[in-house]
N, C-alpha and C. Protein backbone atom coordinates (compact mmCIF):
# COMPACT_ATOMS: atom_id res chain seq x y z
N UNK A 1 -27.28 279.75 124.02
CA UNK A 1 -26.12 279.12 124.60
C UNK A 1 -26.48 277.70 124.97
N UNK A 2 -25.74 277.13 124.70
CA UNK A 2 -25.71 275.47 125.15
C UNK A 2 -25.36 275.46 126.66
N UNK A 3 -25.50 274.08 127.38
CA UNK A 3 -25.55 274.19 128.58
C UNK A 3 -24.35 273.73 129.16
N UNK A 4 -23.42 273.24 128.37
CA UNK A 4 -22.36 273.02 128.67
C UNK A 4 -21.42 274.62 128.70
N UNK A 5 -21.67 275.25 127.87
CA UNK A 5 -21.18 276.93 127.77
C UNK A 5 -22.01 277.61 128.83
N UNK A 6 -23.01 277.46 129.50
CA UNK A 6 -23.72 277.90 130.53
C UNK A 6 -22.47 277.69 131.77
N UNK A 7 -22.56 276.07 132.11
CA UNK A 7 -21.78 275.49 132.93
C UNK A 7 -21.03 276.27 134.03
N UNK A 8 -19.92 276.44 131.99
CA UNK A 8 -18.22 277.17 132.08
C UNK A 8 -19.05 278.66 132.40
N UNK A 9 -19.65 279.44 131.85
CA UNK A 9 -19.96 280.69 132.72
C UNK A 9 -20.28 281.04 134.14
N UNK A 10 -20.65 279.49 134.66
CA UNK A 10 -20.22 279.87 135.94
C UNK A 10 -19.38 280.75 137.09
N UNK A 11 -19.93 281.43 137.78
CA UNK A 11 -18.87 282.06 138.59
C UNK A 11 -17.74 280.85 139.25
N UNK A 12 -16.60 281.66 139.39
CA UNK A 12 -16.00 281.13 140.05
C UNK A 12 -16.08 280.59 141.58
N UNK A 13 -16.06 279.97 142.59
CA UNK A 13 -16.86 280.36 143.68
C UNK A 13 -15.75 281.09 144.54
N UNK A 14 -16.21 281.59 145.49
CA UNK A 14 -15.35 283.16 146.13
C UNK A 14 -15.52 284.71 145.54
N UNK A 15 -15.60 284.57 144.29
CA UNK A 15 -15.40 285.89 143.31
C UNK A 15 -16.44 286.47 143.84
N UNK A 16 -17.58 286.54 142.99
CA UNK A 16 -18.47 287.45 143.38
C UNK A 16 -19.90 287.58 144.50
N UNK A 17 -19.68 286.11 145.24
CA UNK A 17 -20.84 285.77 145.56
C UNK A 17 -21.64 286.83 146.34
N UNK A 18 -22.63 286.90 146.72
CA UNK A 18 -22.95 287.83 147.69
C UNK A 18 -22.30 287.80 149.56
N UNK A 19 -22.40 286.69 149.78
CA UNK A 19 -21.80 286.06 151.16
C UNK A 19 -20.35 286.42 151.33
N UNK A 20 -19.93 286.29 150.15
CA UNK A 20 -18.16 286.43 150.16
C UNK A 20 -17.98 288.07 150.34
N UNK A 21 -18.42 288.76 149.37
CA UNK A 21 -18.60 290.43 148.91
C UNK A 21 -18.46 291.05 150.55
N UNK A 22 -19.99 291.03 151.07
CA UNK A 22 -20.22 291.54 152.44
C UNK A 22 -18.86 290.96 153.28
N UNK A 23 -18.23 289.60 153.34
CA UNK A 23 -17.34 289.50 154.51
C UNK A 23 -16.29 290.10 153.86
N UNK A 24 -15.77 290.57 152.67
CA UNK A 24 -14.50 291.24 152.09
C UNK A 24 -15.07 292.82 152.65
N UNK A 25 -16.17 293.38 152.39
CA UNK A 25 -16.95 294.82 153.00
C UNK A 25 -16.19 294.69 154.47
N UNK A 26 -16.95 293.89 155.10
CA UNK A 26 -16.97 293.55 157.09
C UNK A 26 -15.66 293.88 156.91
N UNK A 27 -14.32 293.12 156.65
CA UNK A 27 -13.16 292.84 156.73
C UNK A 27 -12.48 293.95 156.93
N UNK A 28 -12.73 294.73 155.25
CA UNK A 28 -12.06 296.13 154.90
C UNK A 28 -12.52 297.18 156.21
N UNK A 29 -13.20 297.08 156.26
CA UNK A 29 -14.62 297.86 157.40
C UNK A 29 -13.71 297.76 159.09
N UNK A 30 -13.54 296.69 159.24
CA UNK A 30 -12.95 296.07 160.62
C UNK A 30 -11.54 296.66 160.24
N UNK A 31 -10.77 296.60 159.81
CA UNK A 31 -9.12 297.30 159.95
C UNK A 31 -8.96 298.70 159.32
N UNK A 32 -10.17 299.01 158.86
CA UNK A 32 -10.03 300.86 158.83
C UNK A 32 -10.53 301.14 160.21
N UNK A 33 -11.89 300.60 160.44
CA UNK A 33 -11.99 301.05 162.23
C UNK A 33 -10.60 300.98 163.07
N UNK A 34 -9.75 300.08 163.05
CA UNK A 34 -9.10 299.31 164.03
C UNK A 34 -7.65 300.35 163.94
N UNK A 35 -7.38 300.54 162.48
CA UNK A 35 -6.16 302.03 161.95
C UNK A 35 -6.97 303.03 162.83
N UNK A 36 -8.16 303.96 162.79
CA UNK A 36 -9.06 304.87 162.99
C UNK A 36 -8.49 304.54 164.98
N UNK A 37 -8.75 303.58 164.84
CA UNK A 37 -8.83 303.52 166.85
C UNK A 37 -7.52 303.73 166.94
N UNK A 38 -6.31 303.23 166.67
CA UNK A 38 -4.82 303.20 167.01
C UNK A 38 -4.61 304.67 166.88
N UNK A 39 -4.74 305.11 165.72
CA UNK A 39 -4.76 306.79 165.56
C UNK A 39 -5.00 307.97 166.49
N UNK A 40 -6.23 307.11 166.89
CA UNK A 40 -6.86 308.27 168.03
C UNK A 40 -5.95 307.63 168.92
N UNK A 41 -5.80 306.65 169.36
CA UNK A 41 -4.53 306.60 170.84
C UNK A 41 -3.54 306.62 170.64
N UNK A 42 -2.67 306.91 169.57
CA UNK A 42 -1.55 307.88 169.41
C UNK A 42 -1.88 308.98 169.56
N UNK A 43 -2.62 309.73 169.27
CA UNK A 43 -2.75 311.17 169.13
C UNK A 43 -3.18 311.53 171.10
N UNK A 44 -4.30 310.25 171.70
CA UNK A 44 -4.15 310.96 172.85
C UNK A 44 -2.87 310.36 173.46
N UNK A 45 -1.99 310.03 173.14
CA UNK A 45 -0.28 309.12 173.90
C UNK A 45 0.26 310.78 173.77
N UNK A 46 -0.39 311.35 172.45
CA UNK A 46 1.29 312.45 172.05
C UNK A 46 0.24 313.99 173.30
N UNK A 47 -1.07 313.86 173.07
CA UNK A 47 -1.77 315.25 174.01
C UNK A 47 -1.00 314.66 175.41
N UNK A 48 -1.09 313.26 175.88
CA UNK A 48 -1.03 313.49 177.37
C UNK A 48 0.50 313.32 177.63
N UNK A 49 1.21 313.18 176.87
CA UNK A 49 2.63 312.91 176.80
C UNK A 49 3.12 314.23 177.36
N UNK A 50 2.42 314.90 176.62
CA UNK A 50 3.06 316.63 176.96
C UNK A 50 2.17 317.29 177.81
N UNK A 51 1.18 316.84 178.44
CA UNK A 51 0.93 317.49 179.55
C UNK A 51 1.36 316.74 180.86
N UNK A 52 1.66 315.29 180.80
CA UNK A 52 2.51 314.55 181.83
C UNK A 52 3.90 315.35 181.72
N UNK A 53 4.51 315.65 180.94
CA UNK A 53 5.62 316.13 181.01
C UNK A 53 5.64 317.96 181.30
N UNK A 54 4.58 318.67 180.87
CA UNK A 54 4.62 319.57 181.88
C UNK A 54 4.39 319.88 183.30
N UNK A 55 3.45 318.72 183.48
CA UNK A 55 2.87 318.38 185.39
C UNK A 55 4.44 318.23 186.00
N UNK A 56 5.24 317.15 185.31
CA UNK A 56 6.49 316.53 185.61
C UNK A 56 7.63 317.94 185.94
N UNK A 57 7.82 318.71 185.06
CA UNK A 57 8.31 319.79 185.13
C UNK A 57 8.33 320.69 186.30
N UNK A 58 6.95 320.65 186.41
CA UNK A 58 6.15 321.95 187.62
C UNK A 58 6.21 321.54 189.13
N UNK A 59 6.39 320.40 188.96
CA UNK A 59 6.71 318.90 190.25
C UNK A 59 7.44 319.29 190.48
N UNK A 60 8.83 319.53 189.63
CA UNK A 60 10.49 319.74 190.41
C UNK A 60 10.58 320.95 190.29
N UNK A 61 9.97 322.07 190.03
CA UNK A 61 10.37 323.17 190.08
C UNK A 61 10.18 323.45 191.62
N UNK A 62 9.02 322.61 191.72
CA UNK A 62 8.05 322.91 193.33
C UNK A 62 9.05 322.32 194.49
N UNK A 63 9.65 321.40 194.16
CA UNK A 63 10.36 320.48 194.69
C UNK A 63 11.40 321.16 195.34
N UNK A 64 12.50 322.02 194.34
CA UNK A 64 12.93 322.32 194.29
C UNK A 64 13.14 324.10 195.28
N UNK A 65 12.10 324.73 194.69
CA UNK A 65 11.84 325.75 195.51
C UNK A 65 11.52 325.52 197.23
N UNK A 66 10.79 324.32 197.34
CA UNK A 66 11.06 323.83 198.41
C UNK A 66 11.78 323.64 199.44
N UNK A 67 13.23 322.87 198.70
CA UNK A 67 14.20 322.34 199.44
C UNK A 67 15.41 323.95 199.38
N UNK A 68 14.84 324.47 198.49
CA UNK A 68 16.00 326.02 199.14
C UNK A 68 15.45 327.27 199.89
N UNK A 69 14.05 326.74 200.41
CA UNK A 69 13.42 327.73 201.42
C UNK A 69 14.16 327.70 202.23
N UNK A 70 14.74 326.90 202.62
CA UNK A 70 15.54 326.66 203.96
C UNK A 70 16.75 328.00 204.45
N UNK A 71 17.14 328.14 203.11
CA UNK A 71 17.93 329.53 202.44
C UNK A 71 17.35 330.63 201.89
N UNK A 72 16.45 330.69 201.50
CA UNK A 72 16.32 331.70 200.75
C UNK A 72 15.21 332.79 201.55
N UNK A 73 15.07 332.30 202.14
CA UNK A 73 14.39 333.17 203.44
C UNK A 73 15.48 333.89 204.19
N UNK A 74 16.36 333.75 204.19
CA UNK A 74 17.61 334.43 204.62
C UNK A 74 18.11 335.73 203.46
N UNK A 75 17.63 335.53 202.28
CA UNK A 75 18.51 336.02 201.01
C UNK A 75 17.70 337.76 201.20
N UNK A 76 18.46 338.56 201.70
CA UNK A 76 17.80 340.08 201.76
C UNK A 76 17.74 340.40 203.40
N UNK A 77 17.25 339.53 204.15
CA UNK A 77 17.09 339.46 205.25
C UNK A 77 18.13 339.90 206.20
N UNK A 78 17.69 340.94 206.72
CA UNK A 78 18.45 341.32 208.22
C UNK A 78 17.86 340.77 209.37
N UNK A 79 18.92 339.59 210.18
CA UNK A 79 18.90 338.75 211.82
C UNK A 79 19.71 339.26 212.60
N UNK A 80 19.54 338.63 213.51
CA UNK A 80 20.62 338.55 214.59
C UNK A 80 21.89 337.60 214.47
N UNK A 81 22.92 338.05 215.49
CA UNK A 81 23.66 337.46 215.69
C UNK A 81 23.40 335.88 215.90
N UNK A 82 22.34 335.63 216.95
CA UNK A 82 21.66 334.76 217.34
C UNK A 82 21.40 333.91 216.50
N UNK A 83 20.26 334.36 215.96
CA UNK A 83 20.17 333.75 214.31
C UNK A 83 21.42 333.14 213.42
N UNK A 84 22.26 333.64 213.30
CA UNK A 84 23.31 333.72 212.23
C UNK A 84 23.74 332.16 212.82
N UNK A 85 24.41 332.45 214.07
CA UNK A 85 24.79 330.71 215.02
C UNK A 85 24.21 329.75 214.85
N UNK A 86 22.36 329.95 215.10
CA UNK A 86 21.87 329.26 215.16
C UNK A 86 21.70 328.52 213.49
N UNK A 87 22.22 329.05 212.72
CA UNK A 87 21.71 329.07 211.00
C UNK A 87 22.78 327.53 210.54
N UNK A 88 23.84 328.31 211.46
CA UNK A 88 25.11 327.35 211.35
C UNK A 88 25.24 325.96 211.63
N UNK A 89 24.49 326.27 213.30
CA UNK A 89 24.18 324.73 213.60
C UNK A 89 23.17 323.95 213.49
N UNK A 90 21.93 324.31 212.73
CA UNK A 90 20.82 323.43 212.03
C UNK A 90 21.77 322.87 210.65
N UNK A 91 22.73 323.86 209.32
CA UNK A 91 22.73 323.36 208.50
C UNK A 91 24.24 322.64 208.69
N UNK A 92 24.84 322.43 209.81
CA UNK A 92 26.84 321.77 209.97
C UNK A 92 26.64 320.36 209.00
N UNK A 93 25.65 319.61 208.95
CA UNK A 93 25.45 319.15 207.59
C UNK A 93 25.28 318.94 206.49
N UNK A 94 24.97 320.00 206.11
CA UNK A 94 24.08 320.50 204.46
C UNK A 94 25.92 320.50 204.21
N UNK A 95 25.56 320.57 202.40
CA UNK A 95 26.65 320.79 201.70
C UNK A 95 26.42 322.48 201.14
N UNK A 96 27.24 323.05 202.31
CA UNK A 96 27.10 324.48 201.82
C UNK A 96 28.34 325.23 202.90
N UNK A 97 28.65 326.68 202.07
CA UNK A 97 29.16 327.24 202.92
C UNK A 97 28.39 328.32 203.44
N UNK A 98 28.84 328.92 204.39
CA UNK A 98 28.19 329.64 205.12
C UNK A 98 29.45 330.91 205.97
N UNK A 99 29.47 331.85 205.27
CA UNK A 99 30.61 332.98 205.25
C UNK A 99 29.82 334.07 206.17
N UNK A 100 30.96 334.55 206.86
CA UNK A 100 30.28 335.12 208.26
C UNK A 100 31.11 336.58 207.96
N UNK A 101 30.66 337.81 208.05
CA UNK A 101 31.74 339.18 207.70
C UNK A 101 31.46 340.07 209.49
N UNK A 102 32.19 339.85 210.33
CA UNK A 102 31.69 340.17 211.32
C UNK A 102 32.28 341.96 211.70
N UNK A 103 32.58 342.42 210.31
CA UNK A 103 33.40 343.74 210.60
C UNK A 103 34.70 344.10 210.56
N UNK A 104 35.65 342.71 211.14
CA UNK A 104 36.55 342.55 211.34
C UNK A 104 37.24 341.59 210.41
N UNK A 105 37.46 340.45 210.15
CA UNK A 105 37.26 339.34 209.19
C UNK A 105 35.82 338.75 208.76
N UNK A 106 36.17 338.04 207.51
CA UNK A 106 35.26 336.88 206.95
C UNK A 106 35.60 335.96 207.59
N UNK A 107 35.02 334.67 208.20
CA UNK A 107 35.22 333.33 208.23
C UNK A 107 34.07 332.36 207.70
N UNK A 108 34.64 331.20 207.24
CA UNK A 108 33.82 330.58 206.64
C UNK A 108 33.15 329.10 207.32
N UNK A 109 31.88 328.72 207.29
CA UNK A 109 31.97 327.50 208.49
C UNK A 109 31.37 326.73 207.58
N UNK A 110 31.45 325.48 207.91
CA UNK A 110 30.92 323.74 207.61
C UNK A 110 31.81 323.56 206.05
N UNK A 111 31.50 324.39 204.98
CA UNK A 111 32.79 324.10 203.50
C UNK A 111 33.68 325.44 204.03
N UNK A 112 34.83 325.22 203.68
CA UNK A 112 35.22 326.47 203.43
C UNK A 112 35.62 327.54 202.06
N UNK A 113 34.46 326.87 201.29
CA UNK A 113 34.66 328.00 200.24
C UNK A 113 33.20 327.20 199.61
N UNK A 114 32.89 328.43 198.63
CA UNK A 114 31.47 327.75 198.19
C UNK A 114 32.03 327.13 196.43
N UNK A 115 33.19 326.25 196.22
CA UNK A 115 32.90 325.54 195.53
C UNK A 115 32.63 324.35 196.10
N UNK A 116 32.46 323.96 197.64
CA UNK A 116 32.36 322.80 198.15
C UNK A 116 33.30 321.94 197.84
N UNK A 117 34.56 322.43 197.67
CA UNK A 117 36.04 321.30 197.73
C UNK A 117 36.26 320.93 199.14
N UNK A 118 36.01 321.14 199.97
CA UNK A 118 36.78 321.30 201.39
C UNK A 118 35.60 321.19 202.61
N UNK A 119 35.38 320.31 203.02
CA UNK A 119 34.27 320.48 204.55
C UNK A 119 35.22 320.68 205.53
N UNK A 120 36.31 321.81 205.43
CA UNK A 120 37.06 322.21 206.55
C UNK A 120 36.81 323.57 207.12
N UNK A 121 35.90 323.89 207.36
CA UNK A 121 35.64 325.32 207.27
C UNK A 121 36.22 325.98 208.59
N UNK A 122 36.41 326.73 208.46
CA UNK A 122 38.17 327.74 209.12
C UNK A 122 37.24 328.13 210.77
N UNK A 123 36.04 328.39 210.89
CA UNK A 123 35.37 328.82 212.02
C UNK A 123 34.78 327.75 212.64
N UNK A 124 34.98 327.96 213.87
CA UNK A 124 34.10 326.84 214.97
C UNK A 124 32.77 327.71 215.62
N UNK A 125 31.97 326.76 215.96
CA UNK A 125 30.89 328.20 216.24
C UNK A 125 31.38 328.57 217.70
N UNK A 126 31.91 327.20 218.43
CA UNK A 126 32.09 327.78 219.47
C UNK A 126 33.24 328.81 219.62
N UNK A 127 33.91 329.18 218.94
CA UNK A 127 35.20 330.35 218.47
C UNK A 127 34.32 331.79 218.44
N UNK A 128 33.23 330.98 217.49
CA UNK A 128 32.09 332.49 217.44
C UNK A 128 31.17 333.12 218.48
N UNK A 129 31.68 332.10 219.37
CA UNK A 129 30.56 332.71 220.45
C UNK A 129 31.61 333.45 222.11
N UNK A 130 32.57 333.08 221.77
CA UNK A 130 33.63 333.35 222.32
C UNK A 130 33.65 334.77 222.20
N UNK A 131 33.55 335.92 222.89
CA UNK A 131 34.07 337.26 223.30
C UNK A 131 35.62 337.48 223.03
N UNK A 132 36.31 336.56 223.29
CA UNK A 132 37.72 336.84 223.72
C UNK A 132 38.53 336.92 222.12
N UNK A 133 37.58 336.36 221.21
CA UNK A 133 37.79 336.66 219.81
C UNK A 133 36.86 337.43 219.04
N UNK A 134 37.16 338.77 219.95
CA UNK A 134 36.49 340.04 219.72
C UNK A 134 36.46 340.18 217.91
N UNK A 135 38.57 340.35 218.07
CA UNK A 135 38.86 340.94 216.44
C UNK A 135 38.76 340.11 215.97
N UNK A 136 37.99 338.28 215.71
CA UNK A 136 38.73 337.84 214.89
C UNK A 136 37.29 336.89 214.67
N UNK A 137 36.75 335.80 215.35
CA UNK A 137 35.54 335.34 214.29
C UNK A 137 34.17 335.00 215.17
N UNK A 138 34.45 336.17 216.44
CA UNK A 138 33.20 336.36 217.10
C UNK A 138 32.12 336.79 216.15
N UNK A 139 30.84 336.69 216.94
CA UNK A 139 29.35 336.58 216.10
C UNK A 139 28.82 337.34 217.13
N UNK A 140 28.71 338.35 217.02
CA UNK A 140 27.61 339.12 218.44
C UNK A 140 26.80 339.00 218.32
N UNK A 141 25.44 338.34 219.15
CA UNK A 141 24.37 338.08 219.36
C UNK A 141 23.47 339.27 219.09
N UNK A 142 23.96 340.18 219.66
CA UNK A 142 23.01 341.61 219.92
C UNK A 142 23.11 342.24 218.36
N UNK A 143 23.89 341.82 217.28
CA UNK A 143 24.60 342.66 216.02
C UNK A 143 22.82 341.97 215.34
N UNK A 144 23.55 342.79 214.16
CA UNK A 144 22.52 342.31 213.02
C UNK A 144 23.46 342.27 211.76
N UNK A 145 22.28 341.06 211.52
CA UNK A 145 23.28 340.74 210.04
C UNK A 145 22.68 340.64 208.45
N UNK A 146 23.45 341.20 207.81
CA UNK A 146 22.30 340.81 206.29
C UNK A 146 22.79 339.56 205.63
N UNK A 147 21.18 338.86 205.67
CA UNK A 147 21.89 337.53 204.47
C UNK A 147 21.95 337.62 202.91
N UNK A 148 22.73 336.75 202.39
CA UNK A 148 22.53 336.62 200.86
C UNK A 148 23.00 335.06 200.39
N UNK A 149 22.14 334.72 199.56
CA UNK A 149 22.78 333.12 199.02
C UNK A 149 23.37 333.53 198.24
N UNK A 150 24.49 332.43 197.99
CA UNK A 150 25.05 332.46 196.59
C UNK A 150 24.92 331.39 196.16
N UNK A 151 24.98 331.57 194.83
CA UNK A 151 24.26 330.20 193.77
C UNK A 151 25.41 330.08 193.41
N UNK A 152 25.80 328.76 192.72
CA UNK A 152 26.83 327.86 191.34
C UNK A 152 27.04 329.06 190.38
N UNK A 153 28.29 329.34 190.52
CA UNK A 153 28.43 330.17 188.85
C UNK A 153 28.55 329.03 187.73
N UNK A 154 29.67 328.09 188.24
CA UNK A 154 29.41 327.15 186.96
C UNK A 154 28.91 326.71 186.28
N UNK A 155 27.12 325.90 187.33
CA UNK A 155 26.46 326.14 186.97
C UNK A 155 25.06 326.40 187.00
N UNK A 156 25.56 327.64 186.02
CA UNK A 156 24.81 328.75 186.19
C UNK A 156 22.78 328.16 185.61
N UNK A 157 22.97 327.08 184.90
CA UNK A 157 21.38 326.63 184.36
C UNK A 157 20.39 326.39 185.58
N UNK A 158 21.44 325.48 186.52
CA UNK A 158 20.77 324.90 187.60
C UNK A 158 20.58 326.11 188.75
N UNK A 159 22.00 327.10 189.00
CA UNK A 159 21.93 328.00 189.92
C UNK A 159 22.03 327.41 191.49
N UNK A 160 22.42 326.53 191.78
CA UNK A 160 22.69 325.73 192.73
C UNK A 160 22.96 326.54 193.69
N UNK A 161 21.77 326.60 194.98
CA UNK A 161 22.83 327.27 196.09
C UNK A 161 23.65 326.83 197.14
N UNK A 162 24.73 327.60 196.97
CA UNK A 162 26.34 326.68 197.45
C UNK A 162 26.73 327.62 198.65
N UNK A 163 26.29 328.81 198.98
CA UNK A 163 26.65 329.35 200.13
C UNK A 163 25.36 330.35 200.78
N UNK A 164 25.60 330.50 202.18
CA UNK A 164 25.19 331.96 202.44
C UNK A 164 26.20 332.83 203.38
N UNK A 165 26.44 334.34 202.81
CA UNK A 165 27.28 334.85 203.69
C UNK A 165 26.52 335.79 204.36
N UNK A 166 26.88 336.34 205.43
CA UNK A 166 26.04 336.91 206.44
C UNK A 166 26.82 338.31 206.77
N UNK A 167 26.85 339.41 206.50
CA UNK A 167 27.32 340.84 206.83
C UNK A 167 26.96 341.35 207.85
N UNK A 168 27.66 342.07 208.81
CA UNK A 168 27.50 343.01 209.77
C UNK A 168 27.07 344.06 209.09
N UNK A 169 25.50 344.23 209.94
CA UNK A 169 24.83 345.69 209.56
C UNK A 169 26.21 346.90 210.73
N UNK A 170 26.04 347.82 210.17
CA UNK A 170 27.03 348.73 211.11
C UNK A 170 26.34 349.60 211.36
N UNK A 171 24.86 350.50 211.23
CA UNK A 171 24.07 351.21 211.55
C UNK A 171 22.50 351.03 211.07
């Protein structure tokens, strides 16, 4: 070969050099690591995603069970009369009804019905503590009473409790 045809056989420069090769290697090398890393922190985004969201879950269930101890310690439970009054005037705020069966009539105090349309509820406690309304929406102290909540029929997912009514034990 002549040296002018040598010349032209020259590499191109970039193509194959050795210097160039290795930083195209490094390069390729550096954004498969860098895919490889993003991968793994998607994959731990999607593991802790769903165990944040079951912690999250177990939070309001807790939460929840919580804020209807207040009631549900009543739900089965035979009290007193005493009790029953006193039940009335801790919750005259809560959004709930609270249905009283004293033998004689039902009356209902703070809603008067447990869809919670109405915070007119038909009984005063002081009516209930009154003797002189033997037949009608006295609360005898000395009686015993069984509780029960009632939950949302509507709805029924959440189970919302919207009342407690309170029965005269009779023996």
């Amino acid at each position: 070969m002549n040296e002018s045809a040598s010349k032209e056989m020259k590499m191109v420069p970039g193509m194959c050099e050795g210097g160039n090769a290795d930083s195209l290697i490094r390069t390729i090398g550096g954004v498969v690591l860098a895919l490889l890393f993003v991968g793994v922190l998607f994959g731990l985004y999607g593991v802790s995603k769903g165990f944040f969201d079951k912690a999250g879950n177990k939070l309001s269930q807790m939460s929840v069970t919580m804020d209807e101890s207040q009631y549900t310690e009543y739900d089965g439970a035979v009290i007193s009369g005493t009790q029953v009054i006193s039940f009335i005037k801790a919750h005259e705020n809560d959004e709930i009804c609270v249905s009283v069966n004293n033998g004689h009539t039902t009356t209902s105090y703070i809603y008067s019905s447990t869809d919670l349309s109405s915070k007119d509820g038909i009984g005063a406690v002081s009516a209930a503590q009154n003797k002189a309304n033997l037949s009608t929406v006295y609360i005898n102290p000395n009686s015993k009473y069984l509780g029960e909540i009632v939950r949302d029929s509507v709805d029924a997912a959440n189970g919302t409790i919207v009342g407690v009514n309170f029965t005269i034990q009779t023996s």
